[in-house]
PDB file of N, CA and C in Angstrom:
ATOM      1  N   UNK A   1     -17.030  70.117-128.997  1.00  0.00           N
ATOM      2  CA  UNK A   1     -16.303  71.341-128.704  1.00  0.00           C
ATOM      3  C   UNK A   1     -16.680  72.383-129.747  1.00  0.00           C
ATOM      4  N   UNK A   2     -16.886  73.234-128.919  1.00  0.00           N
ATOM      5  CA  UNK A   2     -17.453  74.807-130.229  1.00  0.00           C
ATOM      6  C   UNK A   2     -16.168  75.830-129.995  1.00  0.00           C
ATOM      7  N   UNK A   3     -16.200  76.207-131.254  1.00  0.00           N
ATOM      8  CA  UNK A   3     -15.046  77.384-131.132  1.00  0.00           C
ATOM      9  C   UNK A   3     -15.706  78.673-131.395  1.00  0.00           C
ATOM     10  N   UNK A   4     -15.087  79.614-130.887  1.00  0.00           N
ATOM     11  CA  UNK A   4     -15.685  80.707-130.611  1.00  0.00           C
ATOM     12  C   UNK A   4     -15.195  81.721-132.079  1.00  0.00           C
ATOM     13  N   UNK A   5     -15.862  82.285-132.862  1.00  0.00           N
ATOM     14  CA  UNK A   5     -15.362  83.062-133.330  1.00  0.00           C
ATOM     15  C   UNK A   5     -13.907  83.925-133.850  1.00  0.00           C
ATOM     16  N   UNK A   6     -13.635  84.279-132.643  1.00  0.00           N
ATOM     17  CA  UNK A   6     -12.233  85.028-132.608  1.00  0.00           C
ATOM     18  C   UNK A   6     -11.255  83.516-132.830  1.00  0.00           C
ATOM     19  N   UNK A   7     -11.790  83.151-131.824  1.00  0.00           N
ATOM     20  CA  UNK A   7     -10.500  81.694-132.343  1.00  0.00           C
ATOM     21  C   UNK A   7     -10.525  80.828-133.786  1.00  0.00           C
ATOM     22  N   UNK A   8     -11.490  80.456-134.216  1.00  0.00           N
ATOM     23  CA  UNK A   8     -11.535  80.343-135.689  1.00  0.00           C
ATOM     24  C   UNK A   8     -10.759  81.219-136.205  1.00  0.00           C
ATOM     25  N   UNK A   9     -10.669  82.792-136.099  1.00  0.00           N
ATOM     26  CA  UNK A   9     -10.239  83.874-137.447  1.00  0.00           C
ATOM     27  C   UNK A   9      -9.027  83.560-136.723  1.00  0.00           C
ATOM     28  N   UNK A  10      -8.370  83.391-135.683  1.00  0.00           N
ATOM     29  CA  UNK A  10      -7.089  83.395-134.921  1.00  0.00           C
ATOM     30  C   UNK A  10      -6.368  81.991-135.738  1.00  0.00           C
ATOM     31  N   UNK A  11      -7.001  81.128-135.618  1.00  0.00           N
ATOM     32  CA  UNK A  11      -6.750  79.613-136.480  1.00  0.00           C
ATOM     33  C   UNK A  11      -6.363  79.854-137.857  1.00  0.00           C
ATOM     34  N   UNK A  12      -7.050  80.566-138.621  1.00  0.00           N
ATOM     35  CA  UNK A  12      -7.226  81.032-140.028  1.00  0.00           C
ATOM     36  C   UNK A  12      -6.025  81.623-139.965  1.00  0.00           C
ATOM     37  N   UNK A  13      -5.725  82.723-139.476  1.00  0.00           N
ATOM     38  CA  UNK A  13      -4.512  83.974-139.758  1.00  0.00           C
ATOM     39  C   UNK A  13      -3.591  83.254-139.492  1.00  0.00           C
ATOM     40  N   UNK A  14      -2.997  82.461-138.180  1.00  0.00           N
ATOM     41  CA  UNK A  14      -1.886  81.855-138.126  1.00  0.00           C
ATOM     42  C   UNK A  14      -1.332  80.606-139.609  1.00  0.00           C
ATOM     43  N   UNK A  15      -2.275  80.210-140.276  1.00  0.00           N
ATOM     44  CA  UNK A  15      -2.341  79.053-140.792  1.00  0.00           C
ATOM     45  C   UNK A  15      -1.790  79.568-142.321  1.00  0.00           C
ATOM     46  N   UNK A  16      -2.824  80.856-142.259  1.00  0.00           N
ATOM     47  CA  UNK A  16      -2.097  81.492-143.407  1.00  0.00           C
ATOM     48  C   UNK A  16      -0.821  82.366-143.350  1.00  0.00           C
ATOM     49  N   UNK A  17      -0.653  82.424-142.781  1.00  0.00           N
ATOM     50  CA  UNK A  17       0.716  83.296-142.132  1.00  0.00           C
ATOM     51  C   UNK A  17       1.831  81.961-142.107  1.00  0.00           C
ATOM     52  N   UNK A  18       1.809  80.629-141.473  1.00  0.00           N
ATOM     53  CA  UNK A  18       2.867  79.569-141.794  1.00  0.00           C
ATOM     54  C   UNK A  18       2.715  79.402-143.020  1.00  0.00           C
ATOM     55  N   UNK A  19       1.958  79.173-143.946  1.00  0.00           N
ATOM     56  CA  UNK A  19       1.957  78.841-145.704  1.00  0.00           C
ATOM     57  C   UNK A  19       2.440  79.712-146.127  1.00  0.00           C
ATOM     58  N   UNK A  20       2.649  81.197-146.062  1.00  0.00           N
ATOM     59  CA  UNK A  20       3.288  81.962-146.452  1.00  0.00           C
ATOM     60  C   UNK A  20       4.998  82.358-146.255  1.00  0.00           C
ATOM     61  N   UNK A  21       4.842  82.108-145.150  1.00  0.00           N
ATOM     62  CA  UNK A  21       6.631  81.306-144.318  1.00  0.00           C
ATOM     63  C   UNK A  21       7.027  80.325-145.521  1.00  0.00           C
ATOM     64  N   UNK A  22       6.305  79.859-145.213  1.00  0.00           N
ATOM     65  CA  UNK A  22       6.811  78.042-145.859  1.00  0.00           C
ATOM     66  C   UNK A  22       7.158  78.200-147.511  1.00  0.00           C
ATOM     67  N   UNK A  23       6.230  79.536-148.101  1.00  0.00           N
ATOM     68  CA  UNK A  23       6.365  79.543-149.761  1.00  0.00           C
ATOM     69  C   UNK A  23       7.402  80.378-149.877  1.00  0.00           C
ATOM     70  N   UNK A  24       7.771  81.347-149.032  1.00  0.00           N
ATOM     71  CA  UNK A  24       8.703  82.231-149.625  1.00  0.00           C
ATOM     72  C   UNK A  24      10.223  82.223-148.733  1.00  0.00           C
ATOM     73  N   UNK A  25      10.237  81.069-147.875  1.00  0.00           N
ATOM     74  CA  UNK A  25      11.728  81.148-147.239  1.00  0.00           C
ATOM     75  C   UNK A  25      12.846  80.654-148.370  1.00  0.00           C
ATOM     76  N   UNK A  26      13.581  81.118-147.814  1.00  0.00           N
ATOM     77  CA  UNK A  26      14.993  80.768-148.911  1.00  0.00           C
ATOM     78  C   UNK A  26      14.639  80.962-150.455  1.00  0.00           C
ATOM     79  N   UNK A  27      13.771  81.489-150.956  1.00  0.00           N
ATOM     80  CA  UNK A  27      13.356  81.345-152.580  1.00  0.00           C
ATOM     81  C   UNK A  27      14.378  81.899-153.303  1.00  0.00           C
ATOM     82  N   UNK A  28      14.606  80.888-154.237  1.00  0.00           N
ATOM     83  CA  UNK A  28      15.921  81.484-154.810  1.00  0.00           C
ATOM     84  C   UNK A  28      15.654  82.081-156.065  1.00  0.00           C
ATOM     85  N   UNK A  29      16.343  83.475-155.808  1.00  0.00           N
ATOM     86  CA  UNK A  29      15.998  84.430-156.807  1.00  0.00           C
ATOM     87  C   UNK A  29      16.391  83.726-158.207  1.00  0.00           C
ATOM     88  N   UNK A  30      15.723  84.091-159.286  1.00  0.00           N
ATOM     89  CA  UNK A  30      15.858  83.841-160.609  1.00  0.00           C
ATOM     90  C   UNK A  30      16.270  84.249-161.934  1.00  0.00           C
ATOM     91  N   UNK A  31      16.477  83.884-162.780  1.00  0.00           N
ATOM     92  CA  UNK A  31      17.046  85.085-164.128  1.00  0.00           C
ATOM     93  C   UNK A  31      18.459  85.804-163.822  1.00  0.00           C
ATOM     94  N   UNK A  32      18.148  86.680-164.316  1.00  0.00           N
ATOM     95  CA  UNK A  32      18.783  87.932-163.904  1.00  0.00           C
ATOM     96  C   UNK A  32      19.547  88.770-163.092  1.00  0.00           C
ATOM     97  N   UNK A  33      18.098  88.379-161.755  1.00  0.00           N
ATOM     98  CA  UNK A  33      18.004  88.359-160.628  1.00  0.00           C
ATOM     99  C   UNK A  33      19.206  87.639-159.906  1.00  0.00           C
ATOM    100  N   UNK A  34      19.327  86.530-159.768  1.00  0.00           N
ATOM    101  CA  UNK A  34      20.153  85.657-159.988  1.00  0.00           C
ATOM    102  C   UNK A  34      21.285  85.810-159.984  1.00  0.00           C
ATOM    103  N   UNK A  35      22.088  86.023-160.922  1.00  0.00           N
ATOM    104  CA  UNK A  35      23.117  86.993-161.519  1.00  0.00           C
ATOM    105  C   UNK A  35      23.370  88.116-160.605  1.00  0.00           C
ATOM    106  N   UNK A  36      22.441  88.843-160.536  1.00  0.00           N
ATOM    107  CA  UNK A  36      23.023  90.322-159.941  1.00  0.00           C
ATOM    108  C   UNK A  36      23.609  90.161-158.582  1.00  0.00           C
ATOM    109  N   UNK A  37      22.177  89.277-157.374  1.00  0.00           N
ATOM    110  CA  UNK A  37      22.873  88.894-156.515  1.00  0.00           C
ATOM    111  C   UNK A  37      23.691  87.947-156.005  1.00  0.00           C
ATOM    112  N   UNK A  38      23.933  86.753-157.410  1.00  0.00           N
ATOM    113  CA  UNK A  38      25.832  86.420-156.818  1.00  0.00           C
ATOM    114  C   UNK A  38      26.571  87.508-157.355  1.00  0.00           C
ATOM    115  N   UNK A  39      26.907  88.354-158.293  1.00  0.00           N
ATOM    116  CA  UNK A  39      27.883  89.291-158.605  1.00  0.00           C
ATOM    117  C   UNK A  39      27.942  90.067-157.507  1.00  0.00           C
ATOM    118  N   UNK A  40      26.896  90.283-156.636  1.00  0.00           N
ATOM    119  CA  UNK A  40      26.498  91.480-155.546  1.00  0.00           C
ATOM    120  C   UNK A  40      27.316  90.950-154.462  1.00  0.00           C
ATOM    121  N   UNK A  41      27.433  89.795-154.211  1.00  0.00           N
ATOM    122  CA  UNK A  41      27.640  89.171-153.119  1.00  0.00           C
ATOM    123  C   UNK A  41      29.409  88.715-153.406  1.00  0.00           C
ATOM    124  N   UNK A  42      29.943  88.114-154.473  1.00  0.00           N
ATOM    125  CA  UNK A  42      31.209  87.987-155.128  1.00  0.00           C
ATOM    126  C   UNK A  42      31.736  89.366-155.184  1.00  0.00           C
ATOM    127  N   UNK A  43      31.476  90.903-155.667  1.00  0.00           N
ATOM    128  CA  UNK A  43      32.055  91.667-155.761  1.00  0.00           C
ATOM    129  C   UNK A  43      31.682  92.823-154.554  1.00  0.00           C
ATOM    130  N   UNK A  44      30.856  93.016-154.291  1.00  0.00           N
ATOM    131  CA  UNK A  44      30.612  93.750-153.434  1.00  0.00           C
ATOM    132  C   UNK A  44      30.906  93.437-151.920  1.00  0.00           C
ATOM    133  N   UNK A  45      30.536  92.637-151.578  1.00  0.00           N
ATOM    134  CA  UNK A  45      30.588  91.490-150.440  1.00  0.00           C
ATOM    135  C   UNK A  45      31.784  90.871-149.987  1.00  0.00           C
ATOM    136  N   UNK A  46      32.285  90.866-151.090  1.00  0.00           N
ATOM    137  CA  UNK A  46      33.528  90.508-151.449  1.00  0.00           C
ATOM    138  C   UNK A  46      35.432  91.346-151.517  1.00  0.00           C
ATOM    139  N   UNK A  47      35.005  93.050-151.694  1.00  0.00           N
ATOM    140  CA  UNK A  47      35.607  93.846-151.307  1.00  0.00           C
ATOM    141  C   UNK A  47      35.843  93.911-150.311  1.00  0.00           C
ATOM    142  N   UNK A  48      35.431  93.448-149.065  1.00  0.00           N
ATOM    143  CA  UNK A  48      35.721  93.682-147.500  1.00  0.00           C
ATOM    144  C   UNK A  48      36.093  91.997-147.159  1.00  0.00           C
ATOM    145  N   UNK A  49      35.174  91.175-147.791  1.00  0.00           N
ATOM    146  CA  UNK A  49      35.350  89.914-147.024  1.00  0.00           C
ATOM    147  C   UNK A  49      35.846  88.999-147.761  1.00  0.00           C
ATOM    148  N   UNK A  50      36.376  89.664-148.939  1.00  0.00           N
ATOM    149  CA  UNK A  50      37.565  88.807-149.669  1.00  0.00           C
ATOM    150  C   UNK A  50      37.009  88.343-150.533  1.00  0.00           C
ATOM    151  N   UNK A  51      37.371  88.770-152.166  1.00  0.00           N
ATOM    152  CA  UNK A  51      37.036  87.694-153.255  1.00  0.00           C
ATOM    153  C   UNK A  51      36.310  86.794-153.155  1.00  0.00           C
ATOM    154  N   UNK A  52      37.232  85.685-152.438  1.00  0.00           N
ATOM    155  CA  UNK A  52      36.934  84.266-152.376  1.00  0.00           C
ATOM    156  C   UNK A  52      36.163  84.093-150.871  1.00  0.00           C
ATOM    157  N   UNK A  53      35.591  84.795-150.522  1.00  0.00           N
ATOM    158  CA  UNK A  53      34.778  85.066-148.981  1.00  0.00           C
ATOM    159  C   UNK A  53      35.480  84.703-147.987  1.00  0.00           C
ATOM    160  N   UNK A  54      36.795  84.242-148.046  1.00  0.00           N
ATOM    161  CA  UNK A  54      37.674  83.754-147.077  1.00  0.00           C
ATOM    162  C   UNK A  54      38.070  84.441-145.580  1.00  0.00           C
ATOM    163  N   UNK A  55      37.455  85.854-146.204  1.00  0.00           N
ATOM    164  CA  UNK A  55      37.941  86.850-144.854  1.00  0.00           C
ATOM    165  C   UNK A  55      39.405  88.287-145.537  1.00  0.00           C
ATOM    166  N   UNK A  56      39.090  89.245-145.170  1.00  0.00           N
ATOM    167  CA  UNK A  56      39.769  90.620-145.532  1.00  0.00           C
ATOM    168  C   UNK A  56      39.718  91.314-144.247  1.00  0.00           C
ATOM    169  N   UNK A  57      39.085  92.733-144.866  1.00  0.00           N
ATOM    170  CA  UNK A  57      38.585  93.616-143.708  1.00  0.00           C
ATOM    171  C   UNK A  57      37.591  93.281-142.810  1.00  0.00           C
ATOM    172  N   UNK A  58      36.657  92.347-143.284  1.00  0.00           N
ATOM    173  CA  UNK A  58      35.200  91.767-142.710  1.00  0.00           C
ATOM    174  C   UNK A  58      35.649  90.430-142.695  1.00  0.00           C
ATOM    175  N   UNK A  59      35.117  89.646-141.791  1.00  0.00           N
ATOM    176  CA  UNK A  59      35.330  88.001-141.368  1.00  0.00           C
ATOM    177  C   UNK A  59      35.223  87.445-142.739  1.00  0.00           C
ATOM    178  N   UNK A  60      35.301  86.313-142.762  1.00  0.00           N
ATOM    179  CA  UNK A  60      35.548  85.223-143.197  1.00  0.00           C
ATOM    180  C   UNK A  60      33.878  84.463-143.760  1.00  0.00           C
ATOM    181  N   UNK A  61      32.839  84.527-144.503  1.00  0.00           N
ATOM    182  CA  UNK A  61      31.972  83.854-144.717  1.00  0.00           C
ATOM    183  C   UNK A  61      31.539  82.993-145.307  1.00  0.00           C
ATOM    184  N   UNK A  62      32.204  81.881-145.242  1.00  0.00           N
ATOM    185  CA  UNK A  62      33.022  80.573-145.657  1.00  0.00           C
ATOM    186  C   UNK A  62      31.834  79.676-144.542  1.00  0.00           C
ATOM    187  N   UNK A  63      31.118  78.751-145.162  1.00  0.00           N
ATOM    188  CA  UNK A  63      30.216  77.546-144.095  1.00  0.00           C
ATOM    189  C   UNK A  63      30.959  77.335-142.851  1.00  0.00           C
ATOM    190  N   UNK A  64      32.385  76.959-142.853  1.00  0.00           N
ATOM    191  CA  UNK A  64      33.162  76.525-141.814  1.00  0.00           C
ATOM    192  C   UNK A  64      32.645  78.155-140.775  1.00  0.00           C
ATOM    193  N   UNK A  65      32.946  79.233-141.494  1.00  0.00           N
ATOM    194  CA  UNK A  65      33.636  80.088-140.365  1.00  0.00           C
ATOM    195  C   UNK A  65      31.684  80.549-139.701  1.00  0.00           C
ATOM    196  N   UNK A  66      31.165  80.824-140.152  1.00  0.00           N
ATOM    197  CA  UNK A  66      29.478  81.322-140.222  1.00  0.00           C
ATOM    198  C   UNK A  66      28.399  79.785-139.674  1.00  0.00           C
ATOM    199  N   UNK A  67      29.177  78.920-139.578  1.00  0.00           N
ATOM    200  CA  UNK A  67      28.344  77.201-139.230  1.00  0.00           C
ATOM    201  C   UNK A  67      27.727  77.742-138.030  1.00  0.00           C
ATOM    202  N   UNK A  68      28.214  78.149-137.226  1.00  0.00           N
ATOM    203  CA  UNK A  68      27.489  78.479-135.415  1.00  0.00           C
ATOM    204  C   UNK A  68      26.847  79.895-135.166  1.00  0.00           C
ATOM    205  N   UNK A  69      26.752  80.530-136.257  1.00  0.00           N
ATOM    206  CA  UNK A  69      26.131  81.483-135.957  1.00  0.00           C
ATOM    207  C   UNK A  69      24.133  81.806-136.633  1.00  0.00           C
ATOM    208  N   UNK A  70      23.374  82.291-135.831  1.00  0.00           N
ATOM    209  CA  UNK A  70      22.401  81.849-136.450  1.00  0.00           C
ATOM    210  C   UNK A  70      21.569  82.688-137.815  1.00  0.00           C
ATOM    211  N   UNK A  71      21.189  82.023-138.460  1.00  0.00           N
ATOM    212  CA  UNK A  71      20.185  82.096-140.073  1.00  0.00           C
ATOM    213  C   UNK A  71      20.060  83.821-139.648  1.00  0.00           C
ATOM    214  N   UNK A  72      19.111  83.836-138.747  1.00  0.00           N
ATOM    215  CA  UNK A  72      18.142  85.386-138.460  1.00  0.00           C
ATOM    216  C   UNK A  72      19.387  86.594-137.702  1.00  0.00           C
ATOM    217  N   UNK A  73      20.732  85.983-137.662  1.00  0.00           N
ATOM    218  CA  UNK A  73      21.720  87.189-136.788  1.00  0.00           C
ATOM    219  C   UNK A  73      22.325  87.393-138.398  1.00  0.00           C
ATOM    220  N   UNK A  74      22.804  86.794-139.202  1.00  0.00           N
ATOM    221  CA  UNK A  74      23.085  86.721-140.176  1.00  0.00           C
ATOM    222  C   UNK A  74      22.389  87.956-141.617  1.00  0.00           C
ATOM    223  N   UNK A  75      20.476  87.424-141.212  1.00  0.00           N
ATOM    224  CA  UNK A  75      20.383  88.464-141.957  1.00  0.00           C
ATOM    225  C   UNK A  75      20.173  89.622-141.887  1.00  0.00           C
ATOM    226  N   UNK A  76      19.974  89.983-140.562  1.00  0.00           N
ATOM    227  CA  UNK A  76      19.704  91.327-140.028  1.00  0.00           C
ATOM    228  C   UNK A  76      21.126  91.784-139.961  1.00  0.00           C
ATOM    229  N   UNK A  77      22.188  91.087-139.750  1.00  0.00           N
ATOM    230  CA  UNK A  77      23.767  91.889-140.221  1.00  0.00           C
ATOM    231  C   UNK A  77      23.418  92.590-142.145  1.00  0.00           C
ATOM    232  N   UNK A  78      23.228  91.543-142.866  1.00  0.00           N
ATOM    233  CA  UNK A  78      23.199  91.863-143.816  1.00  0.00           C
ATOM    234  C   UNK A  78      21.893  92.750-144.267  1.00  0.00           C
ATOM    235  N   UNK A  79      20.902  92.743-143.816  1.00  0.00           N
ATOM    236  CA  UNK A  79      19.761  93.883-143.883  1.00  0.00           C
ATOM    237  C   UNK A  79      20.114  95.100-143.639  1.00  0.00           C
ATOM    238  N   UNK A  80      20.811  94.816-142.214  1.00  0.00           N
ATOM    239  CA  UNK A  80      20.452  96.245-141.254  1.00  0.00           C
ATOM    240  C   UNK A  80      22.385  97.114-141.101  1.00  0.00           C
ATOM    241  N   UNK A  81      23.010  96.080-141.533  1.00  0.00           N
ATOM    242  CA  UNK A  81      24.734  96.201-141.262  1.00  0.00           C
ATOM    243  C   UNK A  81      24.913  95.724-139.713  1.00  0.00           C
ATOM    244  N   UNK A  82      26.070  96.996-139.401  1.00  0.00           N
ATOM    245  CA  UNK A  82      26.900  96.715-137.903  1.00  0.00           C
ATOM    246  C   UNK A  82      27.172  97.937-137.289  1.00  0.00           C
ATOM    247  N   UNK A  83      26.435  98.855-137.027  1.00  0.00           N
ATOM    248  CA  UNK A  83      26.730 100.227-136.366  1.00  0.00           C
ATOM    249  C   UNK A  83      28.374 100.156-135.798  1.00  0.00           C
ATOM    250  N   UNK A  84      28.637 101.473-136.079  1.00  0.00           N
ATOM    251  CA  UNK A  84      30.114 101.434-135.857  1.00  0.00           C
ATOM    252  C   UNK A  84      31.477 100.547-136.282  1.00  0.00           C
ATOM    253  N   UNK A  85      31.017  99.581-137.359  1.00  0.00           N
ATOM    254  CA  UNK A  85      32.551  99.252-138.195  1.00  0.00           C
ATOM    255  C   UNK A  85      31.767  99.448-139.426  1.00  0.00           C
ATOM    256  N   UNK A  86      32.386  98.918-140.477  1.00  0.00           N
ATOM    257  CA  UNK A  86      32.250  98.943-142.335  1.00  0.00           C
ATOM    258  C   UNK A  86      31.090  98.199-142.932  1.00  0.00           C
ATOM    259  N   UNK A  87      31.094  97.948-141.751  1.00  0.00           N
ATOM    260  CA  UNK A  87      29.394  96.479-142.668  1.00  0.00           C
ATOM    261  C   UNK A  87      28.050  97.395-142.493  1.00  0.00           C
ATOM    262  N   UNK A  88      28.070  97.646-144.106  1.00  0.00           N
ATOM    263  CA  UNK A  88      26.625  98.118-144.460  1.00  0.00           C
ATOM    264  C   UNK A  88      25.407  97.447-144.608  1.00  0.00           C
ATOM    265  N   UNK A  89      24.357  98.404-144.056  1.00  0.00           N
ATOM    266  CA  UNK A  89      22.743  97.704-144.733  1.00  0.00           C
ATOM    267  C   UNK A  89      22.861  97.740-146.033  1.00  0.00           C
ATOM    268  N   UNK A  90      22.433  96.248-146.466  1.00  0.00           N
ATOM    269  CA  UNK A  90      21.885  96.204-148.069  1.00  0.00           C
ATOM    270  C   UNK A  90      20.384  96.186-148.358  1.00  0.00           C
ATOM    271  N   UNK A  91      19.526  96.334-146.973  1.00  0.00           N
ATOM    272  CA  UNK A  91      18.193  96.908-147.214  1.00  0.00           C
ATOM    273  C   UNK A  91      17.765  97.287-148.344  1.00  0.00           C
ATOM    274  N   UNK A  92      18.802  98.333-148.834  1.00  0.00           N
ATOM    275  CA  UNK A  92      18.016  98.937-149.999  1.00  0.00           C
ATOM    276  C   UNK A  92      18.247  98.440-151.603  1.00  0.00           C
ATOM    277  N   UNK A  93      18.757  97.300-151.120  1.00  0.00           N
ATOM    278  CA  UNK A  93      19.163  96.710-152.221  1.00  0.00           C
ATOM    279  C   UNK A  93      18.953  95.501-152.906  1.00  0.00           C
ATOM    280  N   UNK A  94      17.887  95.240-151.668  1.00  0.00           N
ATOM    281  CA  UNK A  94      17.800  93.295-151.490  1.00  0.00           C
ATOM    282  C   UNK A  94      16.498  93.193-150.594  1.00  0.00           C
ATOM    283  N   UNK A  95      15.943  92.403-150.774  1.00  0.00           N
ATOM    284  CA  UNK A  95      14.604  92.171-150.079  1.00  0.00           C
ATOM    285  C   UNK A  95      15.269  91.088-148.936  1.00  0.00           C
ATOM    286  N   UNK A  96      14.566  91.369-147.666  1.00  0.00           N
ATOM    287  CA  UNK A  96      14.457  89.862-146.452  1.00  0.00           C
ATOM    288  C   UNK A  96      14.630  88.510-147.439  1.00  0.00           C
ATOM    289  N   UNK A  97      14.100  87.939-147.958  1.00  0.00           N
ATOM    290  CA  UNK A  97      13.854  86.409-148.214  1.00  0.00           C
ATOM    291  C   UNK A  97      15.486  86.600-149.189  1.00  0.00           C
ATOM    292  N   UNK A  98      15.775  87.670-150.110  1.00  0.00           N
ATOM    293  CA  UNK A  98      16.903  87.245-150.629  1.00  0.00           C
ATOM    294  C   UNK A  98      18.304  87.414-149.938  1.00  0.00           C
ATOM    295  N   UNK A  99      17.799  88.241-148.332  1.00  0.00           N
ATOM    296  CA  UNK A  99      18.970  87.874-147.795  1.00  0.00           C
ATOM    297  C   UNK A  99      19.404  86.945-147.363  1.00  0.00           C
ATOM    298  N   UNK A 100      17.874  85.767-146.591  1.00  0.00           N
ATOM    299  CA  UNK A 100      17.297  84.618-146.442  1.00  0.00           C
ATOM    300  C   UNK A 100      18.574  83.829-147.568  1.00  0.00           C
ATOM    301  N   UNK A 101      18.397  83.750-148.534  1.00  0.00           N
ATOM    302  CA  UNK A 101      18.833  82.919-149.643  1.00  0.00           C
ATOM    303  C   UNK A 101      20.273  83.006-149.519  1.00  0.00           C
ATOM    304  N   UNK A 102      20.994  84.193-149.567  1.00  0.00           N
ATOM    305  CA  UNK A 102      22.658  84.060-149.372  1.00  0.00           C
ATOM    306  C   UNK A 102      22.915  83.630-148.194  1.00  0.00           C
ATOM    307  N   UNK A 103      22.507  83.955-146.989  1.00  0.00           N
ATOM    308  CA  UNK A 103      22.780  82.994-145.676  1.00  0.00           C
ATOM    309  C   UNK A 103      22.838  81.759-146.298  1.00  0.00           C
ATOM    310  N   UNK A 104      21.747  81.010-146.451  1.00  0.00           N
ATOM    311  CA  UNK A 104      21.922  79.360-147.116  1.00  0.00           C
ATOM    312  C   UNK A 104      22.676  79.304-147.613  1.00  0.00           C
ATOM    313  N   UNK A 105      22.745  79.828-148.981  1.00  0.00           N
ATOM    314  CA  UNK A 105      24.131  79.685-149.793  1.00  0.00           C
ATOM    315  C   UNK A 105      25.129  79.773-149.266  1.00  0.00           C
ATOM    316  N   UNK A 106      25.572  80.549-148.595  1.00  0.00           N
ATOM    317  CA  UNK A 106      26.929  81.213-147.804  1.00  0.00           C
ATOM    318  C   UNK A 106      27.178  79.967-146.997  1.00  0.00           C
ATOM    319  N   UNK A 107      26.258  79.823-146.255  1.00  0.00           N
ATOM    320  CA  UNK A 107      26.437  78.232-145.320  1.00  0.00           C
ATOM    321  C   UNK A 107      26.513  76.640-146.071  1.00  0.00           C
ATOM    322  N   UNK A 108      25.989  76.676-147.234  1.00  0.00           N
ATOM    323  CA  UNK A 108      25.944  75.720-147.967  1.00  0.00           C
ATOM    324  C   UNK A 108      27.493  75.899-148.990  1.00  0.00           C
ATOM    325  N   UNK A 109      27.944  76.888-149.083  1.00  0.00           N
ATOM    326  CA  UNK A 109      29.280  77.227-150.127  1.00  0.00           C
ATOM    327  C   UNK A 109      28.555  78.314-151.227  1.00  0.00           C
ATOM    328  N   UNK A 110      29.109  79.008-151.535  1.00  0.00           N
ATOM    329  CA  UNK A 110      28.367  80.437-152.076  1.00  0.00           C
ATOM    330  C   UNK A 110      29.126  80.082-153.425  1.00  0.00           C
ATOM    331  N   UNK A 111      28.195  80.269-154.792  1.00  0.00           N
ATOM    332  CA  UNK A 111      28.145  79.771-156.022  1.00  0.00           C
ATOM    333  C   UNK A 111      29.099  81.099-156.583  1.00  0.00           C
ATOM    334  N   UNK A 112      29.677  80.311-157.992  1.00  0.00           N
ATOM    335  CA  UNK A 112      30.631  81.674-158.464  1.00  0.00           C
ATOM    336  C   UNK A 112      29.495  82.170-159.727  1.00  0.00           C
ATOM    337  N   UNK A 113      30.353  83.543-159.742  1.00  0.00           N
ATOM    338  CA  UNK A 113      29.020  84.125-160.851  1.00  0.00           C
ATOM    339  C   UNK A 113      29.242  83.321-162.060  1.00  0.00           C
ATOM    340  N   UNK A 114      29.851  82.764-162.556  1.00  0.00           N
ATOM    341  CA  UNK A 114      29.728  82.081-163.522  1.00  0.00           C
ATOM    342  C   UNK A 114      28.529  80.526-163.205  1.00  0.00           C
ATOM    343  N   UNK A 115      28.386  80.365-162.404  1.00  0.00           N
ATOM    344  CA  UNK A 115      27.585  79.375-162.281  1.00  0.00           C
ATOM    345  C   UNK A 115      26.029  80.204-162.229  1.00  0.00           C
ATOM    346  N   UNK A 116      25.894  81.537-162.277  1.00  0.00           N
ATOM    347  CA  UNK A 116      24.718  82.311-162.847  1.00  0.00           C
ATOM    348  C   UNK A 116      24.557  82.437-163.948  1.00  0.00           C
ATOM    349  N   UNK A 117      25.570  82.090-165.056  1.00  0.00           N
ATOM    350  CA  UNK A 117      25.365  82.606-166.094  1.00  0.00           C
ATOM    351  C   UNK A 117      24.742  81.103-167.061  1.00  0.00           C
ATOM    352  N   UNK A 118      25.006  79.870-166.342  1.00  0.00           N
ATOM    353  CA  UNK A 118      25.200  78.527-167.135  1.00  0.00           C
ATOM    354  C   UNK A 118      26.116  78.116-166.911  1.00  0.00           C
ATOM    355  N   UNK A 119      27.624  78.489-166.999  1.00  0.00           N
ATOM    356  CA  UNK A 119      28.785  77.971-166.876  1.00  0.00           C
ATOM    357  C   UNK A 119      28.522  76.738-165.825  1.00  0.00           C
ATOM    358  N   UNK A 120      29.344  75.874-166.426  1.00  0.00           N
ATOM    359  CA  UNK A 120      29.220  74.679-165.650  1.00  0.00           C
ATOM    360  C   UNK A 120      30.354  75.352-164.065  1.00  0.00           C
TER     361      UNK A 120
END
């Protein structure tokens, strides 16, 4: 079997395009970094959807309450917001993959900022 050209570079691009998926999903931000966005997510995030993410003005984003809804509706809420109620884009504040990362977290139980700092 011979492959034609275009399909080789077609083989190539897809292949590198999944390795690149695969290196940067969920990467969990680091340092600093780290820090800012659990404080971002605890205080900011947290003004509408409660301190303790339990639910306020904005639902509830607690694993239990967010379990059935999916990874990619999740971050485009949090990318892009909710036209017409209070939930803002954090676009400009947060890259895709680290919105990527609080979904997980959020679904996995969302860390307190003290567990950014070292605190046990």
């Amino acid at each position: 079997m011979k492959l034609e050209r275009a399909d080789l570079t077609h083989i190539v691009v897809m292949v590198a395009l999944a390795a690149l998926a695969v290196g940067t999903a969920h990467a969990e931000p680091r340092g600093e970094r780290l820090h800012e966005i659990i404080n971002m997510v605890r205080q900011d995030c947290g003004s509408c959807h409660g301190m303790t993410l339990k639910g306020g003005l904005g639902p509830a984003l607690v694993p239990d309450a967010i379990a059935d809804t999916p990874d990619d509706a999740l971050v485009a809420t949090i990318m892009n917001g909710r036209p017409g109620t209070a939930m803002p884009g954090w676009s400009r504040f947060m890259s895709e993959p680290e919105a990527e990362w609080i979904v997980s977290r959020l679904k996995a139980g969302f860390p307190q900022v003290a567990q950014a700092e070292g605190a046990p």
